[in-house]
Protein backbone atom coordinates (compact mmCIF):
# COMPACT_ATOMS: atom_id res chain seq x y z
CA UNK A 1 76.96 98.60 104.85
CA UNK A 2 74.34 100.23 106.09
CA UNK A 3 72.10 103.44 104.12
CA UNK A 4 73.53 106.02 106.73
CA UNK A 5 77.74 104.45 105.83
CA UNK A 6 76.42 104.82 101.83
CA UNK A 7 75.32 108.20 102.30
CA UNK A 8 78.29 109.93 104.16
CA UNK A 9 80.57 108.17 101.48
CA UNK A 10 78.41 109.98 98.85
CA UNK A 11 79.08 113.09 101.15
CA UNK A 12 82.91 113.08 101.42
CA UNK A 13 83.19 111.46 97.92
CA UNK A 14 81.17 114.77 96.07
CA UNK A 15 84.01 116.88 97.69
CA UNK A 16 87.00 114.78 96.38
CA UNK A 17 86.23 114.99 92.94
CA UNK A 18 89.74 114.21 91.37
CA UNK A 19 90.80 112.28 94.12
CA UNK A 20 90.99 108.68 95.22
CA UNK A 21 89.35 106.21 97.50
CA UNK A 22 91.13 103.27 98.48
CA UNK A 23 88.83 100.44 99.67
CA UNK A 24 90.27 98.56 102.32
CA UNK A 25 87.10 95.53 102.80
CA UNK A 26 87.75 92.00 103.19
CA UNK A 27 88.87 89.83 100.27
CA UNK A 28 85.84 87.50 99.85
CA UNK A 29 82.41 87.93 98.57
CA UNK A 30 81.06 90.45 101.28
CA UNK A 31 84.15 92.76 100.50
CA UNK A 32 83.19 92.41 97.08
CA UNK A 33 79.42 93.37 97.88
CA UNK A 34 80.16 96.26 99.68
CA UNK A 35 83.00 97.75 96.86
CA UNK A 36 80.53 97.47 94.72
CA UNK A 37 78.40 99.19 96.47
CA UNK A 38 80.83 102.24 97.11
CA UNK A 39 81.94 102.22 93.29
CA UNK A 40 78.11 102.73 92.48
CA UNK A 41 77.62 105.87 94.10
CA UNK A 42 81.15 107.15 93.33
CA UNK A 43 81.06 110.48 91.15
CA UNK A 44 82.63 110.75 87.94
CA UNK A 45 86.18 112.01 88.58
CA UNK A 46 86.69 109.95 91.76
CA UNK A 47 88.82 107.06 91.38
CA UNK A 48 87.97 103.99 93.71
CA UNK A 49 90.62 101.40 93.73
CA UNK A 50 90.56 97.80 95.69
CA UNK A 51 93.43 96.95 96.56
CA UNK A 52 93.17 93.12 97.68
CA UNK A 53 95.26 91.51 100.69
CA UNK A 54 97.22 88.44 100.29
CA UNK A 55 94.89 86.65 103.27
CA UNK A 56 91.62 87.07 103.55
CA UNK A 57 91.20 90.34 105.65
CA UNK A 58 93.46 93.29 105.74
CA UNK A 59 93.67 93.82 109.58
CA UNK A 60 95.63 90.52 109.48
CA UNK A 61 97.90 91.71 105.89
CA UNK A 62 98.89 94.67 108.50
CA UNK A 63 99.65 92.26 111.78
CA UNK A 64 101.66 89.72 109.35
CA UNK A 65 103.69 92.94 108.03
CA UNK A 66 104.32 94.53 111.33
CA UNK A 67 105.53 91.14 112.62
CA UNK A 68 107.75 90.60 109.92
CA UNK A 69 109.51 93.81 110.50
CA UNK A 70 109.71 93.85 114.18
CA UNK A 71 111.68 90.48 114.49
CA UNK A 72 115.05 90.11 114.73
């Protein structure tokens, strides 16, 4: 993730105090990397959850799920 990516999360993130961020990255060490990253310039008040997917990237989880519930 790039500075520019870290600093319009920081942006967006100082206006959702009380909200949440869901991070939606890869499930391997890069994904891990770059939560990390987003969790360290999170404000207080902003919960960041990680949800993981079952495979190893989440654009897959989504094709295996839509597949699933467009067969027969």
């Amino acid at each position: 993730m790039n500075p520019d990516q870290l600093e319009l999360l920081a942006l967006a993130m100082n206006k959702m105090v009380g909200g949440e961020v869901h991070l939606a990255f890869d499930n391997d060490l890069d994904g891990e990397k770059m939560a990390d990253q987003v969790r360290a310039i999170a404000p207080e008040g902003v919960n960041v959850s990680r949800p993981l997917p079952k495979s190893k990237d989440w654009n897959q989880e989504l094709k295996n799920e839509t597949s699933l519930k467009t067969k027969p």
